[in-house]
Protein backbone atom coordinates (compact mmCIF):
# COMPACT_ATOMS: atom_id res chain seq x y z
CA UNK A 1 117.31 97.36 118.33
CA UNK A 2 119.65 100.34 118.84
CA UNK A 3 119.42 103.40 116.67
CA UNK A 4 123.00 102.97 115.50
CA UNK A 5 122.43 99.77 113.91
CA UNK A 6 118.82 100.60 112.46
CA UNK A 7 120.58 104.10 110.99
CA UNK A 8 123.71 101.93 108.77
CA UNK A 9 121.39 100.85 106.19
CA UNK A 10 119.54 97.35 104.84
CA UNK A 11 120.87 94.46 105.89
CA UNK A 12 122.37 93.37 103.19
CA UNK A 13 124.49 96.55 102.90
CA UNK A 14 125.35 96.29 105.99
CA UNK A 15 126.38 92.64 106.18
CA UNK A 16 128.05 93.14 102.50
CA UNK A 17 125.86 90.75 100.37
CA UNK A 18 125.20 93.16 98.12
CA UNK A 19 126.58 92.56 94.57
CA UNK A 20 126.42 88.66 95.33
CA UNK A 21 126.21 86.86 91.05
CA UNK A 22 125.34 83.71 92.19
CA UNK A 23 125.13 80.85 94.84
CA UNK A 24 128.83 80.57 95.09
CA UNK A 25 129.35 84.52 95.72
CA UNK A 26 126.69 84.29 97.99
CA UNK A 27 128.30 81.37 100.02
CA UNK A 28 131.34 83.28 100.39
CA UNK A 29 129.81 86.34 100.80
CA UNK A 30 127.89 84.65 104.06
CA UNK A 31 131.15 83.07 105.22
CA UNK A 32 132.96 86.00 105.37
CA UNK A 33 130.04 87.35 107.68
CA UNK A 34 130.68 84.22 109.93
CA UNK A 35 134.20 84.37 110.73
CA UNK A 36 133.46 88.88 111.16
CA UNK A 37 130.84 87.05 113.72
CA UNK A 38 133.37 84.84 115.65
CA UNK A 39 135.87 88.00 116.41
CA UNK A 40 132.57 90.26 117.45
CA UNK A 41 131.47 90.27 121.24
CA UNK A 42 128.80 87.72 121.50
CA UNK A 43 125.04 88.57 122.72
CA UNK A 44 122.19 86.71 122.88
CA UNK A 45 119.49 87.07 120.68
CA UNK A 46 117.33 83.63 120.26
CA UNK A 47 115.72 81.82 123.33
CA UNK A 48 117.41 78.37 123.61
CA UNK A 49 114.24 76.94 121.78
CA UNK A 50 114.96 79.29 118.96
CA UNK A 51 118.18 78.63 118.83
CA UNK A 52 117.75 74.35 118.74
CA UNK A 53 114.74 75.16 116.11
CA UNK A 54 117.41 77.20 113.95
CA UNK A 55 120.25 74.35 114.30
CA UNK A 56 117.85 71.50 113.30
CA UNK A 57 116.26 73.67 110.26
CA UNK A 58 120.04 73.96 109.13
CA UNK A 59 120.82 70.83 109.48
CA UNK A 60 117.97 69.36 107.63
CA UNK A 61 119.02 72.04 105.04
CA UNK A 62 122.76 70.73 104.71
CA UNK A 63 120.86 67.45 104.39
CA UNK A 64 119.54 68.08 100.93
CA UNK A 65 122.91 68.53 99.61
CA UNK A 66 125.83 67.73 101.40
CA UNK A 67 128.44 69.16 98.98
CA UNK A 68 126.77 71.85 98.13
CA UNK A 69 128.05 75.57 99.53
CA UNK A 70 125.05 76.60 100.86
CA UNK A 71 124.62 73.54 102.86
CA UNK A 72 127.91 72.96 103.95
CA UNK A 73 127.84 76.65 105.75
CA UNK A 74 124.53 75.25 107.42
CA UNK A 75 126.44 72.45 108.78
CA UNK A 76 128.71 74.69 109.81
CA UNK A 77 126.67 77.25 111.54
CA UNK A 78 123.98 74.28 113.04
CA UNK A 79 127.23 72.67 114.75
CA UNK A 80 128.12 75.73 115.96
CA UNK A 81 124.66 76.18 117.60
CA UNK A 82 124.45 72.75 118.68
CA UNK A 83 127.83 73.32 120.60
CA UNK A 84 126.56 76.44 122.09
CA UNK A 85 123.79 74.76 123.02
CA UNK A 86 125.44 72.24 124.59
CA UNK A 87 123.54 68.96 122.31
């Protein structure tokens, strides 16, 4: 990890969940992350095994609740790692 990004603070300062109410903020809050994380430059950072374990975890996530906004954005992000994956 580079000394830039260990020197901007927690995470969740950094990522701007802080401040988040409830589930719903929180949702929105990790959305908003998501589509900053399509328009960055892309690097790897799982192993392909990591990266199919994360994607099936989601989706079994999503599973619990379909329509709920948590689990919907796990849908969302496991098909997005299941493309990248090519599966």
């Amino acid at each position: 990890m580079s000394d830039d990004i260990t020197q901007q603070g927690p995470p969740d300062e950094r990522y701007g969940l802080v401040g988040v109410r409830d589930l719903g903020e929180y949702a929105e809050a990790l959305t908003r992350l998501l589509e900053r994380g399509r328009r960055e430059r892309c690097a790897a950072v799982l192993s392909e095994a990591e990266a199919y374990a994360a994607a099936e975890l989601l989706g079994q996530f999503a599973q619990l609740d379909p329509l709920g906004a948590l689990n919907r954005l796990a849908a969302s992000l496991a098909g997005r790692i299941y493309r990248r994956l090519g599966a």
